[in-house]
Protein backbone atom coordinates (compact mmCIF):
# COMPACT_ATOMS: atom_id res chain seq x y z
CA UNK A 1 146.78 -120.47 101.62
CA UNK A 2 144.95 -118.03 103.83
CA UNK A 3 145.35 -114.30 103.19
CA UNK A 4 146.92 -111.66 104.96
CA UNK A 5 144.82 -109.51 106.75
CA UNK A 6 146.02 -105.90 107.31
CA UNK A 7 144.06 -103.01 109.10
CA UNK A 8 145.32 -100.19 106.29
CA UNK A 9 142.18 -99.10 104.43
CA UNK A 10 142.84 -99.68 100.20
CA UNK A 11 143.37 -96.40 98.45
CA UNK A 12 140.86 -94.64 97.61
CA UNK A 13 139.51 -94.55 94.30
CA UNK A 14 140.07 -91.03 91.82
CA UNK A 15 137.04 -89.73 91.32
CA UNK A 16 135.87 -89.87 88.12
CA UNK A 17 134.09 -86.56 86.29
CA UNK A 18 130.34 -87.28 86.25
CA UNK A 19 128.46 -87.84 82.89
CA UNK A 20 127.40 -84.00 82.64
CA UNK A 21 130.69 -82.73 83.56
CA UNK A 22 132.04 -84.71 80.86
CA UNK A 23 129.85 -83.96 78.40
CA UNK A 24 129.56 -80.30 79.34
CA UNK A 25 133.16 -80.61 78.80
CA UNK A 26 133.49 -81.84 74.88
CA UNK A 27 130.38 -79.62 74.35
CA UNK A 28 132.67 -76.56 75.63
CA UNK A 29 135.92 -77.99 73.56
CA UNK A 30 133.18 -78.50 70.11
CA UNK A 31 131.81 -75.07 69.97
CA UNK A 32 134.96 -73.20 70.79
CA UNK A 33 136.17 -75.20 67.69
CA UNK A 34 133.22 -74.25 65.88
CA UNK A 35 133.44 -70.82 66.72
CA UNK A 36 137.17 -70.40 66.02
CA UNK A 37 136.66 -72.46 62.00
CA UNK A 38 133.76 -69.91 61.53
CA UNK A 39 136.20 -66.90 62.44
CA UNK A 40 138.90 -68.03 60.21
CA UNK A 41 136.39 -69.24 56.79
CA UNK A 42 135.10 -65.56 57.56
CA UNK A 43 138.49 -63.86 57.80
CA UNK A 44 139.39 -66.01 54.36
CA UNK A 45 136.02 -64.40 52.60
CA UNK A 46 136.93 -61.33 53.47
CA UNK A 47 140.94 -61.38 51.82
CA UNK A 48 139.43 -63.58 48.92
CA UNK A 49 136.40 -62.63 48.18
CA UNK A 50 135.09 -65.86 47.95
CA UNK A 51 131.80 -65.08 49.37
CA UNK A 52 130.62 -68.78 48.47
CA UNK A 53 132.55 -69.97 51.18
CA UNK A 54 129.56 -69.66 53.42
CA UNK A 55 126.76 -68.86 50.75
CA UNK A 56 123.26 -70.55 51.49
CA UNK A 57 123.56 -72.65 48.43
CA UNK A 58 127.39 -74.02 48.97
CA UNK A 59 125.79 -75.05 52.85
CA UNK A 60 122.87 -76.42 51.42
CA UNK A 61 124.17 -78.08 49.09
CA UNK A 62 127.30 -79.46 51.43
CA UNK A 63 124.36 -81.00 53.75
CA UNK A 64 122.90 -82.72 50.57
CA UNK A 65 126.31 -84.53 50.29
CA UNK A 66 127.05 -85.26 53.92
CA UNK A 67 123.83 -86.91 54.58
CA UNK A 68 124.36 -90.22 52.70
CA UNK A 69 128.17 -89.96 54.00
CA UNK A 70 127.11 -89.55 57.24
CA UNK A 71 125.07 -92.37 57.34
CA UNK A 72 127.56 -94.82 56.08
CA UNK A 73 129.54 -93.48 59.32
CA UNK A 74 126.79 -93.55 61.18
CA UNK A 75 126.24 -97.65 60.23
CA UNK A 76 129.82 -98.38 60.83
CA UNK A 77 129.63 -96.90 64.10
CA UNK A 78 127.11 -99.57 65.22
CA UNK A 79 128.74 -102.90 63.74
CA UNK A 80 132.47 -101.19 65.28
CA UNK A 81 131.54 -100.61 68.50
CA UNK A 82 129.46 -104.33 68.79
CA UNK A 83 132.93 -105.57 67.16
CA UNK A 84 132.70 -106.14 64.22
CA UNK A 85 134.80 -103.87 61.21
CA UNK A 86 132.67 -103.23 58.55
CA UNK A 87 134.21 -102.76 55.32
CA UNK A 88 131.10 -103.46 53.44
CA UNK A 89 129.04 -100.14 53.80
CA UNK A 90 129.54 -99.26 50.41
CA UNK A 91 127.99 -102.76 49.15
CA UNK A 92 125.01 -102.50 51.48
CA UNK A 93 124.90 -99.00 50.11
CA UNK A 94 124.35 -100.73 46.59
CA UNK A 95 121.99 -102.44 47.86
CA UNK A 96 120.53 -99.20 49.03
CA UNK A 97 120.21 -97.50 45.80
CA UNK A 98 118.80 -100.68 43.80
CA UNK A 99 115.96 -101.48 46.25
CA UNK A 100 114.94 -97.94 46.36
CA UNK A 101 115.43 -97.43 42.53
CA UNK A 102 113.61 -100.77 42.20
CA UNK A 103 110.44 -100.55 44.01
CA UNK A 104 110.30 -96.87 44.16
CA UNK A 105 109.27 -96.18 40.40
CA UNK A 106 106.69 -99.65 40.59
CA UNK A 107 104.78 -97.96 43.64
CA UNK A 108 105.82 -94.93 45.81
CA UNK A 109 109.03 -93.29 46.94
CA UNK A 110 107.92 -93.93 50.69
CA UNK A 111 107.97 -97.98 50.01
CA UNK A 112 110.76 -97.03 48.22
CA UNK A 113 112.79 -95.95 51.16
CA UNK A 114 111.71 -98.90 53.20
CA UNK A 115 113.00 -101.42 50.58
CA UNK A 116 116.31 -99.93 50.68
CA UNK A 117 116.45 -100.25 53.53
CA UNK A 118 115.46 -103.60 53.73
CA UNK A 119 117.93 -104.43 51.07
CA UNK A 120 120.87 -102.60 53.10
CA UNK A 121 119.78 -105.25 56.21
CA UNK A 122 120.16 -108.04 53.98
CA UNK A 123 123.69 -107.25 53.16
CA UNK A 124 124.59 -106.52 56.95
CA UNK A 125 122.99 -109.89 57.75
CA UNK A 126 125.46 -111.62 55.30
CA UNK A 127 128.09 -109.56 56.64
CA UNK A 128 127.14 -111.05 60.05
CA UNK A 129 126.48 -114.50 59.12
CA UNK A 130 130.15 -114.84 58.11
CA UNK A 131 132.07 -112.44 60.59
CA UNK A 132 130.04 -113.69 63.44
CA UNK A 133 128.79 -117.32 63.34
CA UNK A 134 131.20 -118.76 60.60
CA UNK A 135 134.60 -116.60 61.87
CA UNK A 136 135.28 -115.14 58.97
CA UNK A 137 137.93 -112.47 58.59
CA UNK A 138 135.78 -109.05 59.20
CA UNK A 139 137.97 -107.22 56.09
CA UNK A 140 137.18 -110.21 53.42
CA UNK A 141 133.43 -110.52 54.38
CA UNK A 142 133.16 -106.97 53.52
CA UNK A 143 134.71 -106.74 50.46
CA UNK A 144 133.39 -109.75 49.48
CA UNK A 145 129.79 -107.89 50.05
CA UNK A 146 131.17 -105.01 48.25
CA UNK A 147 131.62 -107.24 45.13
CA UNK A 148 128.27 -109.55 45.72
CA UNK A 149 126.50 -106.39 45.76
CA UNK A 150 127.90 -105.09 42.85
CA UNK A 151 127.58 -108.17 40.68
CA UNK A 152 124.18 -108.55 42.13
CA UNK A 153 122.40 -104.92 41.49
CA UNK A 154 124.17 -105.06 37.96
CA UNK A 155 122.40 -108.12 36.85
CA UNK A 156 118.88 -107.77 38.53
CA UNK A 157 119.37 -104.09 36.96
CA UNK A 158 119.57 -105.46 33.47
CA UNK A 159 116.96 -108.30 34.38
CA UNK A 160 114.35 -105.78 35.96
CA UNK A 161 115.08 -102.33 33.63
CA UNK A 162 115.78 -103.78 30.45
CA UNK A 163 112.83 -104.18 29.05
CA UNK A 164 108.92 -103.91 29.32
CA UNK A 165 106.76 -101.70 31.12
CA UNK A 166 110.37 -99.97 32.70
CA UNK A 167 112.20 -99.93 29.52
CA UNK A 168 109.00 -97.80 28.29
CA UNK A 169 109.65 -95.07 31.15
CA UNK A 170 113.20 -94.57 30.98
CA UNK A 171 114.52 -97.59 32.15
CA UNK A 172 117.63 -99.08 30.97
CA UNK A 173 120.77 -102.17 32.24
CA UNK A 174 121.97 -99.11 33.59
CA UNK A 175 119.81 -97.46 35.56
CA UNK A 176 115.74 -97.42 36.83
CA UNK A 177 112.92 -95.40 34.94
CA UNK A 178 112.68 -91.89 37.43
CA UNK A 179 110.98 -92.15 40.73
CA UNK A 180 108.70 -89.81 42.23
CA UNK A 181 110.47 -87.05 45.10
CA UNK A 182 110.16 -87.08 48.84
CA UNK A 183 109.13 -83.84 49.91
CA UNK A 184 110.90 -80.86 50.44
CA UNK A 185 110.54 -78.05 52.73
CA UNK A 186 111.73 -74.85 54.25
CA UNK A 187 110.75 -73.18 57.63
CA UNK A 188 108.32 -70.26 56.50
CA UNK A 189 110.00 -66.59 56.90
CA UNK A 190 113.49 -67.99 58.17
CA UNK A 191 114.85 -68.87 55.42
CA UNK A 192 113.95 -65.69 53.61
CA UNK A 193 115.05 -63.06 56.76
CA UNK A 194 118.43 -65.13 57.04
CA UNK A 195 119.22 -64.68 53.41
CA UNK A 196 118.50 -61.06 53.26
CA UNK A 197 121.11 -60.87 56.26
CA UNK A 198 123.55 -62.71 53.88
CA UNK A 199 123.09 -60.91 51.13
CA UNK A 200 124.99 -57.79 52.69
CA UNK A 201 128.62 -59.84 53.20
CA UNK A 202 129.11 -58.76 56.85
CA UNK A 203 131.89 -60.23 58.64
CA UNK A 204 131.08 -63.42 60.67
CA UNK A 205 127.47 -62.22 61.06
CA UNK A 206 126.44 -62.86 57.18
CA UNK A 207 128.60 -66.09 57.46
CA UNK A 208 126.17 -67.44 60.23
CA UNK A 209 123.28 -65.95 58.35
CA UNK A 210 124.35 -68.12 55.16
CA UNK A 211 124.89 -71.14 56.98
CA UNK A 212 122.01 -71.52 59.05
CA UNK A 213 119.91 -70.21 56.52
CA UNK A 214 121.51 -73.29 54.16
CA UNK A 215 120.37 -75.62 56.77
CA UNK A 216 116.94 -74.43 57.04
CA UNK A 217 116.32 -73.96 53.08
CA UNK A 218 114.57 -77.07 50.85
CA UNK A 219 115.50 -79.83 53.29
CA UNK A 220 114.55 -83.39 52.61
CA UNK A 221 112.58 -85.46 55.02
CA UNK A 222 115.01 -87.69 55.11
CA UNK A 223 117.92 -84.91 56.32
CA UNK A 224 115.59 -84.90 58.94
CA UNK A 225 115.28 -88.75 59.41
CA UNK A 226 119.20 -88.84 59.46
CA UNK A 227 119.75 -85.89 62.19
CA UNK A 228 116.78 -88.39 64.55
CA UNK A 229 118.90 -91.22 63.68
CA UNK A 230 122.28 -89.49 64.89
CA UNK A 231 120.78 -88.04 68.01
CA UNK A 232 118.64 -91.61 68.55
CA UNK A 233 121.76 -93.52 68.36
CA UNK A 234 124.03 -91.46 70.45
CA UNK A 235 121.25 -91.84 73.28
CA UNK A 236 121.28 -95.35 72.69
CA UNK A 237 124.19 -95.94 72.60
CA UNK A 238 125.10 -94.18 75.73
CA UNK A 239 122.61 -93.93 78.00
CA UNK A 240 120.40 -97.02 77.60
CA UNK A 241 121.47 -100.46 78.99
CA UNK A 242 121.19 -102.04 75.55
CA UNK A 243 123.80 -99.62 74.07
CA UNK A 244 126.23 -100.46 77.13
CA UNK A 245 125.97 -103.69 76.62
CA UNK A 246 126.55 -103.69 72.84
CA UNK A 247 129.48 -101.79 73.42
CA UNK A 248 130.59 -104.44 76.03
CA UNK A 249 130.83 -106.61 72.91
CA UNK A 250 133.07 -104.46 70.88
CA UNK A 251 135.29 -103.51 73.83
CA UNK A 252 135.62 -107.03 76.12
CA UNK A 253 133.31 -110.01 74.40
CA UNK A 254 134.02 -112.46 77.34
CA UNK A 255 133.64 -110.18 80.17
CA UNK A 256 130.21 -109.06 78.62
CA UNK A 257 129.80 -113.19 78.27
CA UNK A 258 130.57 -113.65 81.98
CA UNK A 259 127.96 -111.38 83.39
CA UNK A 260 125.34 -113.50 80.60
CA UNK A 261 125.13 -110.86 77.59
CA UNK A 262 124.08 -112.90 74.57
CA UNK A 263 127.04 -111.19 72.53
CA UNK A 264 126.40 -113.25 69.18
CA UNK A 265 123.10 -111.92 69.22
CA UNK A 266 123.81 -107.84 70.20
CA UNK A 267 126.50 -108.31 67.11
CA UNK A 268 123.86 -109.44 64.99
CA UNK A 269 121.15 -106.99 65.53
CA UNK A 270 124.11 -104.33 65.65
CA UNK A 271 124.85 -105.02 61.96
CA UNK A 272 121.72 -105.28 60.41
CA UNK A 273 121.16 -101.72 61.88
CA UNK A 274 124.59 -101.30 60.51
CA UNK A 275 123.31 -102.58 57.33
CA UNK A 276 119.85 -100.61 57.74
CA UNK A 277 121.15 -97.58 58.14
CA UNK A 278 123.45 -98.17 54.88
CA UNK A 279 120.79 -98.96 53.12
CA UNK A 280 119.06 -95.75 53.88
CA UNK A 281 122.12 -93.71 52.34
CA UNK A 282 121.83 -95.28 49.31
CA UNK A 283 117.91 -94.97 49.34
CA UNK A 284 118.74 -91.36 49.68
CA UNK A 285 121.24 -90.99 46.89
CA UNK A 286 118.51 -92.98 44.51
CA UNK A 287 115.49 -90.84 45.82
CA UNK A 288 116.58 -87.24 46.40
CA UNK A 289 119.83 -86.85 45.08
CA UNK A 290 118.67 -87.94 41.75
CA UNK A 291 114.93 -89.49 41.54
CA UNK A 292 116.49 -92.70 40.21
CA UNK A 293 118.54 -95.45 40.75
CA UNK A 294 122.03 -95.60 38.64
CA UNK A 295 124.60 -97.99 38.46
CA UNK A 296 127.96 -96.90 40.52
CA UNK A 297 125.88 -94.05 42.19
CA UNK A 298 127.59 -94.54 45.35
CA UNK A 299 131.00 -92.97 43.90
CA UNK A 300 132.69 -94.52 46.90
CA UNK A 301 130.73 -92.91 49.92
CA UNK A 302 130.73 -96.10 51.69
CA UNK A 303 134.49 -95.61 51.97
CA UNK A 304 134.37 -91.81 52.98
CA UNK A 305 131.67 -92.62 55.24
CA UNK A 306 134.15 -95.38 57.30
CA UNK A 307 136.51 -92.28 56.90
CA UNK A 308 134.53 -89.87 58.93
CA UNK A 309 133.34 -92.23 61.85
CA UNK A 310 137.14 -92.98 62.17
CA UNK A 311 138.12 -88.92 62.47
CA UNK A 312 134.80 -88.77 64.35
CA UNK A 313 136.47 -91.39 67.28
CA UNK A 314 133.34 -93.99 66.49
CA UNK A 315 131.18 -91.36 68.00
CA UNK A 316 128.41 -89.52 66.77
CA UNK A 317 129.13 -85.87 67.45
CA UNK A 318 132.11 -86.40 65.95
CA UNK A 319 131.36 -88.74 62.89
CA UNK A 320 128.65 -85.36 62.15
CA UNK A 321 131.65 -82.85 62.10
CA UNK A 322 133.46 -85.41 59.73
CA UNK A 323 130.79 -86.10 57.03
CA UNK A 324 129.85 -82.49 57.17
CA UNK A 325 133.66 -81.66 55.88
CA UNK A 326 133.83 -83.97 53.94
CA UNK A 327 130.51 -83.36 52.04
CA UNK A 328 131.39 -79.14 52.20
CA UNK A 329 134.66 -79.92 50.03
CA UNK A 330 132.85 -81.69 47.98
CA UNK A 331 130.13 -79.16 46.92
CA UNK A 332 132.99 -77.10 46.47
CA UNK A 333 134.16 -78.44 43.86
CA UNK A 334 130.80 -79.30 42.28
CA UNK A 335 129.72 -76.03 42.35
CA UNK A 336 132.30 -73.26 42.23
CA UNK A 337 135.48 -75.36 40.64
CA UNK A 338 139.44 -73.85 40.85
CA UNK A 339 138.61 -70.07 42.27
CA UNK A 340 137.03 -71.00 45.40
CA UNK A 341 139.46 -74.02 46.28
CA UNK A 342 142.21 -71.42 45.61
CA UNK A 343 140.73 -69.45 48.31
CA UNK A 344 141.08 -72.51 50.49
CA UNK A 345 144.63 -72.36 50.16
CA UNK A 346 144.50 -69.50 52.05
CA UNK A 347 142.74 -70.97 55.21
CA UNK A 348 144.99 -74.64 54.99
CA UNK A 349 148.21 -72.38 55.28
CA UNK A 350 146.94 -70.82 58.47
CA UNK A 351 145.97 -74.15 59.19
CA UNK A 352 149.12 -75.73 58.95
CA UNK A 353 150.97 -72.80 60.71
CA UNK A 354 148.92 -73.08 63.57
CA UNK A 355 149.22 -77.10 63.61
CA UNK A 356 153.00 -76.41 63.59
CA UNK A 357 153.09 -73.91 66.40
CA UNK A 358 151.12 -76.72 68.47
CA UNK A 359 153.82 -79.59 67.56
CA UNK A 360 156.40 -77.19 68.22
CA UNK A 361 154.83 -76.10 71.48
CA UNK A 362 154.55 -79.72 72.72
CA UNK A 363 158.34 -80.58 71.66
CA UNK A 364 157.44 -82.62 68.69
CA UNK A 365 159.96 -81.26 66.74
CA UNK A 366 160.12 -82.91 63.36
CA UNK A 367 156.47 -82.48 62.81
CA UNK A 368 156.59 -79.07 63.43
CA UNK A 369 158.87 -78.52 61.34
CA UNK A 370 157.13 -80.69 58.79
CA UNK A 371 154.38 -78.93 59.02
CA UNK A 372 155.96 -75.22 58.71
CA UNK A 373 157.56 -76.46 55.92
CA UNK A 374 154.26 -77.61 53.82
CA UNK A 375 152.82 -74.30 55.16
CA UNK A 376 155.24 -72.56 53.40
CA UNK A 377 154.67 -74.40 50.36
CA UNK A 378 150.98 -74.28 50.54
CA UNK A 379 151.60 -70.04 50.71
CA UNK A 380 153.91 -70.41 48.08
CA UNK A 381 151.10 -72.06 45.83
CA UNK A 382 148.46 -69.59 46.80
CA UNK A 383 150.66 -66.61 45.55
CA UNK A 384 151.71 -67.70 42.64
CA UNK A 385 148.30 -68.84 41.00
CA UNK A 386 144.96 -67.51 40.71
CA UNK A 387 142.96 -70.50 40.22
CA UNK A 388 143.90 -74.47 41.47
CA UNK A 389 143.82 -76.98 38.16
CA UNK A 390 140.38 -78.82 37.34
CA UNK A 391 142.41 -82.51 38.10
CA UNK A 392 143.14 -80.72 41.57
CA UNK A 393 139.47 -79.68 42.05
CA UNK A 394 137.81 -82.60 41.38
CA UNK A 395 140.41 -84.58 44.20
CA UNK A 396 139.44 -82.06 46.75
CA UNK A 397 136.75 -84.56 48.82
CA UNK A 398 139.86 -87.45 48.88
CA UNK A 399 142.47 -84.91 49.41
CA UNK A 400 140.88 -83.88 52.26
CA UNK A 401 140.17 -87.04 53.33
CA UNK A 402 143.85 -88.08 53.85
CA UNK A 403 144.57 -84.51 55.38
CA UNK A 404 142.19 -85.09 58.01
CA UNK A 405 142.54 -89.02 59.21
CA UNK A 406 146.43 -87.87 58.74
CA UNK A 407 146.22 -85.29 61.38
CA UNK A 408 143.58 -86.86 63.89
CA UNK A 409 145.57 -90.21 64.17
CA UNK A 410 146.89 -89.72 67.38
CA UNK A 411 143.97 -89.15 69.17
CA UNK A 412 141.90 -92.25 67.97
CA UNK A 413 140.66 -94.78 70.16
CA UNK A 414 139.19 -97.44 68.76
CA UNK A 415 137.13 -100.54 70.16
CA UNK A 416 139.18 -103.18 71.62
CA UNK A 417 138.22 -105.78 70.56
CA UNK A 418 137.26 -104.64 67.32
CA UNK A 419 137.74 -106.67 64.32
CA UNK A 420 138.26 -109.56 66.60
CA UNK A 421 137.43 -113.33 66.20
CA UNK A 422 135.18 -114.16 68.92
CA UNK A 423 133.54 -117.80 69.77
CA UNK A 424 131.45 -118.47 72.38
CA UNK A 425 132.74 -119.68 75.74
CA UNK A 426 136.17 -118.98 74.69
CA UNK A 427 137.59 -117.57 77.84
CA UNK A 428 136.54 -120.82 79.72
C-alpha cells in the first residue's frame, strides 16, 4: 500500500515556552507565594501577638526538623522519577541512624556520616534487587525494608551496645554511647544585626529579619550538605543527559529501551542514591539532632518525607517548600505548645476563606462551600478558646500533613510509569 501524497504542508507545531521562560515563570508564581504567606504570618503576629511565629529560634529550629524530612523527599524523588515507588525511606532511614550511631562513637562523627550513608545504600539496593530484577510489587519491597530494618538495627543494637567497652560509655539495647558533634556555625555579624532588627516586632520587616536571621544562626554542615544536594539534584536531574534519561525510565521504560538506555541499570543507581540520601537523614537525626543513635528515632519522617515530595510534584523546589512546612509545624509544637497553634487558627481561617473564594470563583461549588463552611468552624474555634488542647498540639505536624496533600491533589502529576513492573524487551 503506497501512501498518499498531498502538497498541504502539516500544521505547524505550538511553540513551546523555552526553558528560561518556564522557569522564570514558576520562579515568578513561588515568590509571589512567598511573599503573600509572609504578609499574612505577619498580619497574624500582629492580631495575636504571637511574635514566635517568625522568631529566630522557631525558624531555626523549623530548619533543624525539615532537613532530615527533606531528605527522605529528596531520596524518593530519585527512585520515583527512575520508576520505582519507594515506600521504604523510613527503613533506609533506620539504617541511617544505626550506622551513624554505630561507627560514629568507635571513631569520628565524619566516618560516621559516611557509614550511614553507606548503610542507607544497602537498604535501597535491596529495595532494588526486588522491585527491579526479581518484579516485586514496589509497595511490599518497601515495607518489607521498613520491617528488615527495624528487626535488624534492634538486634545488632543489643548485640553491639549491650555490653563492653559501649555499655561503659552510655551504651545500652536501646541506644549507642554519645557521639562527638559536627560543627556548627553562624555567618559573623549577620546573625547578630538581623536579630537586633527582630527584636523591635516591626511589621513584615522584623518577620524577614527573624527568618533569615534563623537560617543563618548555628547551622550544621550538613544543612549545608542537604541545600548542595537539593540544588545538585535539581541540575541533574534537569539539565544533564543522565537526569533525562533517568526520568525516561520513570515516565516511558520502553521508549527509553528503544533508543538503547540501559533502564535496569539508571533504576538501580537511582535507588541507591535514593537509599544514600536516606541514609544521610538518619545520619543527621543520630549526629546533630541528638549526638547518638536511639531506637525509633525516625518518629516516622520517612513517611512525612514521601509526603512532601508528593505536595512538592516530585520536584525539588517544591519538595523544599513541603519539608520546610512540615518541619515549621512541628517546632511549633515542640517549642511554644497550645498558645501559638491557637494563633494559627487565625491564619488557617483566612486560609480556608480564601481557598473557598477560589473554588467558588472557578464554579466548583460544593467545595466552596465546603470549605466556607470549615472556615467558619475554624473562626468559631479560635473565638471561643484561648489556647488549642496538648493532644491537638502534639498532632499538628500530621494534621497538617493531611491538610496539605488534601488540598494540592489536583494539581499532582506523577511519573507514568511509576510503580510499574517493567522487564526487559517487553514492548517487543
Amino acid at each position: 500500500m503506497t501512501a498518499t501524497m498531498t502538497d498541504t504542508p502539516p500544521p505547524a507545531a505550538p511553540k513551546a515556552d523555552s526553558p528560561r521562560t518556564g522557569s522564570g515563570r514558576s520562579l515568578g508564581r513561588i515568590l509571589t507565594i512567598l511573599a503573600a504567606g509572609l504578609a499574612l504570618v505577619a498580619i497574624v503576629r500582629i492580631i495575636t501577638g504571637a511574635d514566635q511565629l517568625t522568631s529566630e529560634g522557631q525558624i531555626s529550629a523549623a530548619l533543624g526538623l525539615a532537613v532530615p524530612i527533606g531528605l527522605a523527599g529528596l531520596a524518593g524523588l530519585w527512585s520515583e522519577r527512575s520508576g520505582v515507588v519507594n515506600i521504604g525511606l523510613e527503613g533506609m532511614m533506620i539504617l541511617g541512624t544505626f550506622g551513624a550511631g554505630w561507627i560514629g562513637w568507635q571513631t569520628n562523627p565524619w566516618l560516621g556520616l559516611l557509614c550511614g550513608i553507606g548503610f542507607g545504600v544497602l537498604g535501597g539496593l535491596v529495595h532494588a534487587i526486588a522491585t527491579v530484577t526479581f518484579g516485586v510489587d514496589h509497595i511490599v519491597s518497601g515495607v518489607a525494608v521498613n520491617l528488615l530494618a527495624l528487626g535488624a538495627t534492634q538486634y545488632l543494637a543489643k548485640l553491639f551496645f549491650s555490653d563492653g567497652k559501649a555499655a561503659d560509655k552510655g551504651g545500652n539495647p536501646k541506644q549507642s554511647p554519645p557521639v562527638d558533634s559536627l560543627p556548627n556555625f553562624d555567618i559573623p555579624g549577620l546573625s547578630d544585626a538581623l536579630h537586633s532588627v527582630e527584636k523591635h516586632h516591626w511589621f513584615v520587616i522584623s518577620d524577614i529579619a527573624g527568618i533569615l536571621g534563623g537560617l543563618v544562626t548555628d547551622l550544621s554542615v550538613v544543612t549545608i550538605l542537604a541545600v548542595v544536594l537539593f540544588i545538585g539534584s535539581w541540575w541533574v536531574l534537569w539539565r544533564t543527559s543522565f537526569g533525562l534519561r533517568l526520568r525516561s525510565c520513570g515516565e516511558n521504560p520502553i521508549a527509553a529501551e528503544s533508543l538503547g538506555v540501559n533502564v535496569y541499570r539508571y533504576k538501580y543507581v537511582a535507588v541507591a542514591i535514593s537509599g544514600g540520601l536516606a541514609g544521610l537523614g538518619g545520619a543527621f537525626l543520630a549526629l546533630v539532632t541528638s549526638h547518638t543513635y536511639l531506637e525509633n528515632q525516625t518518629g516516622g519522617r520517612g513517611y512525612i518525607g514521601l509526603a512532601a515530595m508528593i505536595f512538592g510534584n516530585w520536584r525539588p523546589g517544591g519538595l523544599a517548600m513541603g519539608a520546610g512546612l512540615f518541619g515549621y509545624s512541628d517546632a511549633l509544637q515542640l517549642r511554644n505548645g497550645g498558645e501559638t497553634v491557637h494563633a494559627l487558627l487565625l491564619l488557617l481561617f483566612v486560609l480556608l476563606v480564601g481557598l473557598a473564594g477560589w473554588k467558588l470563583y472557578k464554579k466548583a461549588m460544593w467545595q466552596g462551600l465546603t470549605s466556607a463552611v470549615v472556615a467558619v468552624l475554624v473562626l468559631v474555634w479560635y473565638l471561643t478558646t484561648d489556647e488549642v488542647p496538648s493532644d491537638f498540639v502534639g498532632a499538628t505536624p500530621y494534621v497538617v500533613t493531611l491538610l496539605v496533600l488534601s488540598l494540592s491533589a489536583q494539581r499532582l502529576r506523577m511519573p507514568k510509569a511509576d510503580g510499574m513492573r517493567y522487564r526487559k524487551g517487553q514492548g517487543k
